[in-house]
N, C-alpha and C. Protein backbone atom coordinates (compact mmCIF):
# COMPACT_ATOMS: atom_id res chain seq x y z
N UNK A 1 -32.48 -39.68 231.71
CA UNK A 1 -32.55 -41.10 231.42
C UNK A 1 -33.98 -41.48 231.10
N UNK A 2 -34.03 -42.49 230.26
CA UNK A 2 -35.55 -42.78 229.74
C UNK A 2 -35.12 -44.32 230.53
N UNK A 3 -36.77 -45.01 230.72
CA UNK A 3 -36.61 -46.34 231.38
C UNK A 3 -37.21 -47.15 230.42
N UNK A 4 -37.69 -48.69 230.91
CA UNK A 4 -38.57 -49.23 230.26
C UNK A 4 -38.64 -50.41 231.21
N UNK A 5 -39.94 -51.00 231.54
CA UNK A 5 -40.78 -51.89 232.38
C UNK A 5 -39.98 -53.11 231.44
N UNK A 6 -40.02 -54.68 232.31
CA UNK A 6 -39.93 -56.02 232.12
C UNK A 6 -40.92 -55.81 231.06
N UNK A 7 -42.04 -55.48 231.21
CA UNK A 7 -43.59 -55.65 230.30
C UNK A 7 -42.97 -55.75 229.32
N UNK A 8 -42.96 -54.09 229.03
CA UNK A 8 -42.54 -53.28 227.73
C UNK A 8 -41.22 -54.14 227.14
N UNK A 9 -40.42 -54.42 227.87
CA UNK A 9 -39.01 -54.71 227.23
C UNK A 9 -39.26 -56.34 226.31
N UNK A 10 -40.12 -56.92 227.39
CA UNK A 10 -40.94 -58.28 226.64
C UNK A 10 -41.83 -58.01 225.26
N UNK A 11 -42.47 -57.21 225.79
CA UNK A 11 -43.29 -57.13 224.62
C UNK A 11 -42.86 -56.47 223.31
N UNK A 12 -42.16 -55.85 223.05
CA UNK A 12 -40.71 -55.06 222.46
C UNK A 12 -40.41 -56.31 221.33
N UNK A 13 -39.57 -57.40 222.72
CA UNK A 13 -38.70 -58.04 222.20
C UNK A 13 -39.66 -58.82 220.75
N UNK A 14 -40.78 -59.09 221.72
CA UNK A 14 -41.86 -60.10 220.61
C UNK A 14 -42.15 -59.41 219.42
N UNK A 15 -42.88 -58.15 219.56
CA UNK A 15 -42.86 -57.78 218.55
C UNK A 15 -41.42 -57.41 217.49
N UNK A 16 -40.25 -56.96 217.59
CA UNK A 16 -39.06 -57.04 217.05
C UNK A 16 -39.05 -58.87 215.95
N UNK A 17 -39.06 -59.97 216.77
CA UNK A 17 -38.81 -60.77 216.76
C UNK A 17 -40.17 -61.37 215.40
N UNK A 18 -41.29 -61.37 215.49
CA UNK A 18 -42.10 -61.31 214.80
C UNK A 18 -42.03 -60.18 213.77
N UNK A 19 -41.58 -59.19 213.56
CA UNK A 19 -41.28 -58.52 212.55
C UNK A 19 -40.09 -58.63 211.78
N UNK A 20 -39.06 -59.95 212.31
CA UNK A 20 -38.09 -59.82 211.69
C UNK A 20 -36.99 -58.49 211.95
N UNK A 21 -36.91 -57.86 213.22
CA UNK A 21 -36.05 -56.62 213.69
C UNK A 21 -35.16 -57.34 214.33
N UNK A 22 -33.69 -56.65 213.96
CA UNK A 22 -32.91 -57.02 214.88
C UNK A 22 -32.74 -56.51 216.15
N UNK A 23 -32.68 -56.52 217.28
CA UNK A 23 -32.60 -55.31 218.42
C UNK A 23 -31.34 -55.04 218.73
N UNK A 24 -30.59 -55.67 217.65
CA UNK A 24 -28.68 -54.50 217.73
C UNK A 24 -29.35 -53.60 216.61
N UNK A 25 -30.21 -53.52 215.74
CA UNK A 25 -29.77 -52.65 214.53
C UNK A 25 -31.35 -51.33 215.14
N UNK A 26 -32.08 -51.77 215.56
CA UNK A 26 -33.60 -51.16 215.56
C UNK A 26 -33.77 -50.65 217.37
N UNK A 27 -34.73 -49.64 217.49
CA UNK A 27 -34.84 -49.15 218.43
C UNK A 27 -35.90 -48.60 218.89
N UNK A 28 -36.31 -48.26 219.76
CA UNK A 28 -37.36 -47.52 220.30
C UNK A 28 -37.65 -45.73 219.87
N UNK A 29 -37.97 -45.12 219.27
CA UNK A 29 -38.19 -43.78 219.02
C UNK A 29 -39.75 -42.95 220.13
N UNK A 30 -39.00 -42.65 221.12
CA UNK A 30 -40.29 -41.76 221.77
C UNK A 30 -40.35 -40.59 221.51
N UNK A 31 -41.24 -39.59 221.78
CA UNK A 31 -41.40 -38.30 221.48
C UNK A 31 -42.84 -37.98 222.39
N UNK A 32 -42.72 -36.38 222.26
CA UNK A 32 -43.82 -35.60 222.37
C UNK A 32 -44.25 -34.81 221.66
N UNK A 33 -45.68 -34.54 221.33
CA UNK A 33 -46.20 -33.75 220.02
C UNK A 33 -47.07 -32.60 220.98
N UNK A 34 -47.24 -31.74 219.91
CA UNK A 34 -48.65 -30.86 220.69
C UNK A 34 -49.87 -31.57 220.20
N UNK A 35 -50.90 -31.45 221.32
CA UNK A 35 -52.05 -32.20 221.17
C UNK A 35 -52.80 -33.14 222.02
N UNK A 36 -53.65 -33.63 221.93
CA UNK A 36 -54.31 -34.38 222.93
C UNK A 36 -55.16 -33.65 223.67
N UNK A 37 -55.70 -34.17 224.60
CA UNK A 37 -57.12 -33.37 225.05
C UNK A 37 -56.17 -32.31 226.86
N UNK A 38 -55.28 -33.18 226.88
CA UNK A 38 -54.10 -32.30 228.22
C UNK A 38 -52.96 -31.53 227.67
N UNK A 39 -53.07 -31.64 226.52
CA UNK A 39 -52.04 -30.49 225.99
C UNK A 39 -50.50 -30.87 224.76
N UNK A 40 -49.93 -32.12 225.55
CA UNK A 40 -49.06 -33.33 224.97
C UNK A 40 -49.40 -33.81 224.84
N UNK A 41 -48.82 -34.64 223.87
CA UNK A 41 -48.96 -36.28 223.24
C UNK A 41 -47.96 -37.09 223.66
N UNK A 42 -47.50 -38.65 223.70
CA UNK A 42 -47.03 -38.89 223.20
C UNK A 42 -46.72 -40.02 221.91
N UNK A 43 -45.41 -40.20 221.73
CA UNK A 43 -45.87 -40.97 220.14
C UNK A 43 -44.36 -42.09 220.45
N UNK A 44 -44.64 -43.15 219.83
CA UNK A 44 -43.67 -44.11 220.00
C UNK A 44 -43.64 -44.58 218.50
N UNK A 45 -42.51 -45.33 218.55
CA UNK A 45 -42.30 -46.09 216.75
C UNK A 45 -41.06 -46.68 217.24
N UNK A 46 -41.09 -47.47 215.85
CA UNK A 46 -39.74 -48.80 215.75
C UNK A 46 -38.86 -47.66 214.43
N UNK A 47 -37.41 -47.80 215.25
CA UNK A 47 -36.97 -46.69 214.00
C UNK A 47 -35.51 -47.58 213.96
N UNK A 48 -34.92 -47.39 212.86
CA UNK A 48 -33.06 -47.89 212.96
C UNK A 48 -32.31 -46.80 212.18
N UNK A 49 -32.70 -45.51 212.22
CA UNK A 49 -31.94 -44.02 211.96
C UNK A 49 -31.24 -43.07 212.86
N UNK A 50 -30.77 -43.02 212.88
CA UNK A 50 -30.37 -41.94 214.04
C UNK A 50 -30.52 -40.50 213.42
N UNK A 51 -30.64 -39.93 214.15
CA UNK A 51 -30.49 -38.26 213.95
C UNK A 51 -29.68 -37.51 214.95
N UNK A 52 -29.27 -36.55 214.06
CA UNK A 52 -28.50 -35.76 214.77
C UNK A 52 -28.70 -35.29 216.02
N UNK A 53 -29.68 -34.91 216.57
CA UNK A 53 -30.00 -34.71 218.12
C UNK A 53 -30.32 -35.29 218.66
N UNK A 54 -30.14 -36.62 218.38
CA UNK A 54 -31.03 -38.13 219.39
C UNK A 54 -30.21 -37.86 220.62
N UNK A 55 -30.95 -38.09 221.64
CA UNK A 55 -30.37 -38.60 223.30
C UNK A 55 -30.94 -40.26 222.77
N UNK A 56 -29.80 -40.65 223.30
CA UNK A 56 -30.15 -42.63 223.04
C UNK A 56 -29.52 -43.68 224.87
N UNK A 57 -30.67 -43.40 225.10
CA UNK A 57 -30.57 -44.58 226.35
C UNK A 57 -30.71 -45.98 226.59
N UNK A 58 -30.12 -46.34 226.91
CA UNK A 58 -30.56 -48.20 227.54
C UNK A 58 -30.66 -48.79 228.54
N UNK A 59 -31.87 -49.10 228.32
CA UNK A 59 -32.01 -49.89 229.53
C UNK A 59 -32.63 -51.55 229.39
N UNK A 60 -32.60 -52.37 230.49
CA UNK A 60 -32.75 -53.55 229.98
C UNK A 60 -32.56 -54.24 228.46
N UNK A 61 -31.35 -53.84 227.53
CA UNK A 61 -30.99 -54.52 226.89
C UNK A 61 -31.82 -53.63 225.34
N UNK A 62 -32.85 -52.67 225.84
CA UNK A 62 -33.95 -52.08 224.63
C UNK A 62 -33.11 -50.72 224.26
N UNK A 63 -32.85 -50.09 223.35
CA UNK A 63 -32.82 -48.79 223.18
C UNK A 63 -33.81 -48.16 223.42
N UNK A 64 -33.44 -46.67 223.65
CA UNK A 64 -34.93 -45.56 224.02
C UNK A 64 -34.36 -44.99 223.01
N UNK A 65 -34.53 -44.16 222.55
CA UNK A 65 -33.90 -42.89 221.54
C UNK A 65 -35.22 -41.87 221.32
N UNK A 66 -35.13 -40.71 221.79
CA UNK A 66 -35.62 -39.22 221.79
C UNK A 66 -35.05 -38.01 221.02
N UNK A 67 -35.48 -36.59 220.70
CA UNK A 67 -35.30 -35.78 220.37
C UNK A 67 -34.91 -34.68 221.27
N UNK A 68 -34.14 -34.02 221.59
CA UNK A 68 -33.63 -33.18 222.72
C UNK A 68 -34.84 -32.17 223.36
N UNK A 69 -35.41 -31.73 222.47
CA UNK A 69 -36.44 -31.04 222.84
C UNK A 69 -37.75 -32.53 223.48
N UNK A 70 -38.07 -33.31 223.33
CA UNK A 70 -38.73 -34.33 223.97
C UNK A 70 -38.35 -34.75 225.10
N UNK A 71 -37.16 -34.93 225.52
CA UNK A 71 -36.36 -35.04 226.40
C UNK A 71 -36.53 -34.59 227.41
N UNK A 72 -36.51 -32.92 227.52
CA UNK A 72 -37.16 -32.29 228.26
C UNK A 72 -38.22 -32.42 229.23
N UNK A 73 -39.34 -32.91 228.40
CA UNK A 73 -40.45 -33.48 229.09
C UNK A 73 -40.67 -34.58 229.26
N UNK A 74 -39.36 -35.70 228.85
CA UNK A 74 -39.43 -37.13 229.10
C UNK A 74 -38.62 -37.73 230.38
N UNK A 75 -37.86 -36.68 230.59
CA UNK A 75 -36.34 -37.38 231.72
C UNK A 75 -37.71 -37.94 232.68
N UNK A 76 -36.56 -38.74 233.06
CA UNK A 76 -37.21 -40.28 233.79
C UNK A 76 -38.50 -40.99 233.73
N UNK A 77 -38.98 -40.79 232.65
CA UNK A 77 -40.45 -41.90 232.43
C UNK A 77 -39.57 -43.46 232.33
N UNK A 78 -40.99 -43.81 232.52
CA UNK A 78 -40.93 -45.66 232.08
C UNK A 78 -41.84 -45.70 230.89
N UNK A 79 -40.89 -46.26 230.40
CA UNK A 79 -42.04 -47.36 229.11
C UNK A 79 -42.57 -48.22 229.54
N UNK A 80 -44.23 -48.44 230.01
CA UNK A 80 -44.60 -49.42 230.26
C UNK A 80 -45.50 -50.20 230.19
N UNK A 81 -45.73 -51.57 229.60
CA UNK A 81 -47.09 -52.45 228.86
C UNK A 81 -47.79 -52.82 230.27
N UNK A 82 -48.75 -52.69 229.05
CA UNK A 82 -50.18 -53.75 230.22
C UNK A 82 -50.55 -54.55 229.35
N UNK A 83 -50.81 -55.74 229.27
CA UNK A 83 -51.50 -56.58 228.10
C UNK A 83 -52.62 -57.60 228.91
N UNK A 84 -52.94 -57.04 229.55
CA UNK A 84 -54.12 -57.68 230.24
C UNK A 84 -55.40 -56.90 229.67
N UNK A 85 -56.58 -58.21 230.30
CA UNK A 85 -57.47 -58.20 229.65
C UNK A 85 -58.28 -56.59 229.01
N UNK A 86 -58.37 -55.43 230.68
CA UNK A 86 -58.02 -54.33 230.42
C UNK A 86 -57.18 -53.16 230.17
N UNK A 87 -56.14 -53.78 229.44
CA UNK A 87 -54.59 -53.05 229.53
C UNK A 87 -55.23 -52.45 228.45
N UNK A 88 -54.21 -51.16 228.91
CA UNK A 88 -53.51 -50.15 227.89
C UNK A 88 -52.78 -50.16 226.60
N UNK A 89 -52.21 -51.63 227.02
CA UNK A 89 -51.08 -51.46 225.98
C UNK A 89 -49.85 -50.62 226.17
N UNK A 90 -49.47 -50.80 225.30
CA UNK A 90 -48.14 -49.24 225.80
C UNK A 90 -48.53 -48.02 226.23
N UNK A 91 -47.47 -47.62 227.32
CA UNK A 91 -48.35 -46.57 228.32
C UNK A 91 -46.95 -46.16 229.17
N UNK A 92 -46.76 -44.61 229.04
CA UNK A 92 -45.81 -43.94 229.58
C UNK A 92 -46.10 -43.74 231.29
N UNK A 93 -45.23 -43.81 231.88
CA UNK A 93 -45.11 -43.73 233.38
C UNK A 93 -44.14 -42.19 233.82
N UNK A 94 -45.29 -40.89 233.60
CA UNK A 94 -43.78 -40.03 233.22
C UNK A 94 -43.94 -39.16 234.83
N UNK A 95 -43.15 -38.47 235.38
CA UNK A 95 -43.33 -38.05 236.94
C UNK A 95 -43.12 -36.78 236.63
N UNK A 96 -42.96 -36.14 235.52
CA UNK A 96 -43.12 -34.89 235.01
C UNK A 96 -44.48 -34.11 235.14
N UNK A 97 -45.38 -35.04 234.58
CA UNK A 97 -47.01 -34.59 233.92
C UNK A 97 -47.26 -34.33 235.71
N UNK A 98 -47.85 -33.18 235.44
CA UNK A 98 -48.72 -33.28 236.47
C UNK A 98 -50.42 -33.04 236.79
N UNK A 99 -50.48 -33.21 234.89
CA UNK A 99 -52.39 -33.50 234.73
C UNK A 99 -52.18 -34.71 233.39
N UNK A 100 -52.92 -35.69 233.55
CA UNK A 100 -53.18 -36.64 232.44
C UNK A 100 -54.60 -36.90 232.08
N UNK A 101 -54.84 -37.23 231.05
CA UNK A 101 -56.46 -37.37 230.44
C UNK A 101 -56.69 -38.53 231.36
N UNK A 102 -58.14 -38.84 230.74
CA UNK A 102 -58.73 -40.07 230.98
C UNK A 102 -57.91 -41.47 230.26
N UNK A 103 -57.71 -41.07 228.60
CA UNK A 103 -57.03 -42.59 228.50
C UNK A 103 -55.34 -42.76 228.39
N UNK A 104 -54.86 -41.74 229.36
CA UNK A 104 -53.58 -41.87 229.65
C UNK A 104 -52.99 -41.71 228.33
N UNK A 105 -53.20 -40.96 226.79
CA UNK A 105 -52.13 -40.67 226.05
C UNK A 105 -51.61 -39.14 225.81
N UNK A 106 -52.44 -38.40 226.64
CA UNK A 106 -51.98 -36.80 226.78
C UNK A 106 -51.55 -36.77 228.16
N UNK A 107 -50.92 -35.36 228.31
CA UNK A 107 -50.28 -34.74 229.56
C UNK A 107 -50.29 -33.33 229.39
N UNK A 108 -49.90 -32.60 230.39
CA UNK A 108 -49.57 -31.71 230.69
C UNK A 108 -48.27 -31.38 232.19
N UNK A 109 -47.69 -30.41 231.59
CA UNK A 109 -46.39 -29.92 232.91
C UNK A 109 -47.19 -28.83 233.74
């Protein structure tokens, strides 16, 4: 299961809503790449495609949608915003990683 924070699901909605997205037709796309200074990445986007190996979860009303192999290293994160003065911004909450960089967008298992 993938999650996602009140934050995130707010901030989601706004941006959707300001871009003109519907959130029946559009969705969340997470993933993991190789790279970063801990080994993973990860990468987020606004997508309304499906693919053949999507795992597609919901929660609070948002789609998650992943790649099976991402999955792997995603079961049970949160999607989650900070939009404060020193926030992050979007920022994964994953209980997998068990080394993360300094600005929280790499990992390692």
């Amino acid at each position: 299961m993938l999650f996602i924070s009140e934050g995130a699901k707010d901030r989601i909605l706004e941006i959707f809503q300001q871009d003109g997205k519907n959130i029946s037709e559009y969705f969340v796309r997470v993933a993991v790449k190789s790279g970063g200074c801990s080994g993973m990445t990860y990468d987020m986007t606004f997508d309304n495609e499906n693919k053949p190996a999507d795992q597609i979860f919901e929660d609070k009303g948002v789609k998650l949608v992943t790649d099976l192999t991402s999955f792997l290293f995603l079961c049970n994160t949160t999607l989650q915003f900070s939009g404060e003065l020193n926030g992050k911004g979007f920022y994964f909450e994953n209980p997998n990683a068990s080394r993360t960089c300094g600005c929280g967008e790499s990992f390692s298992l």
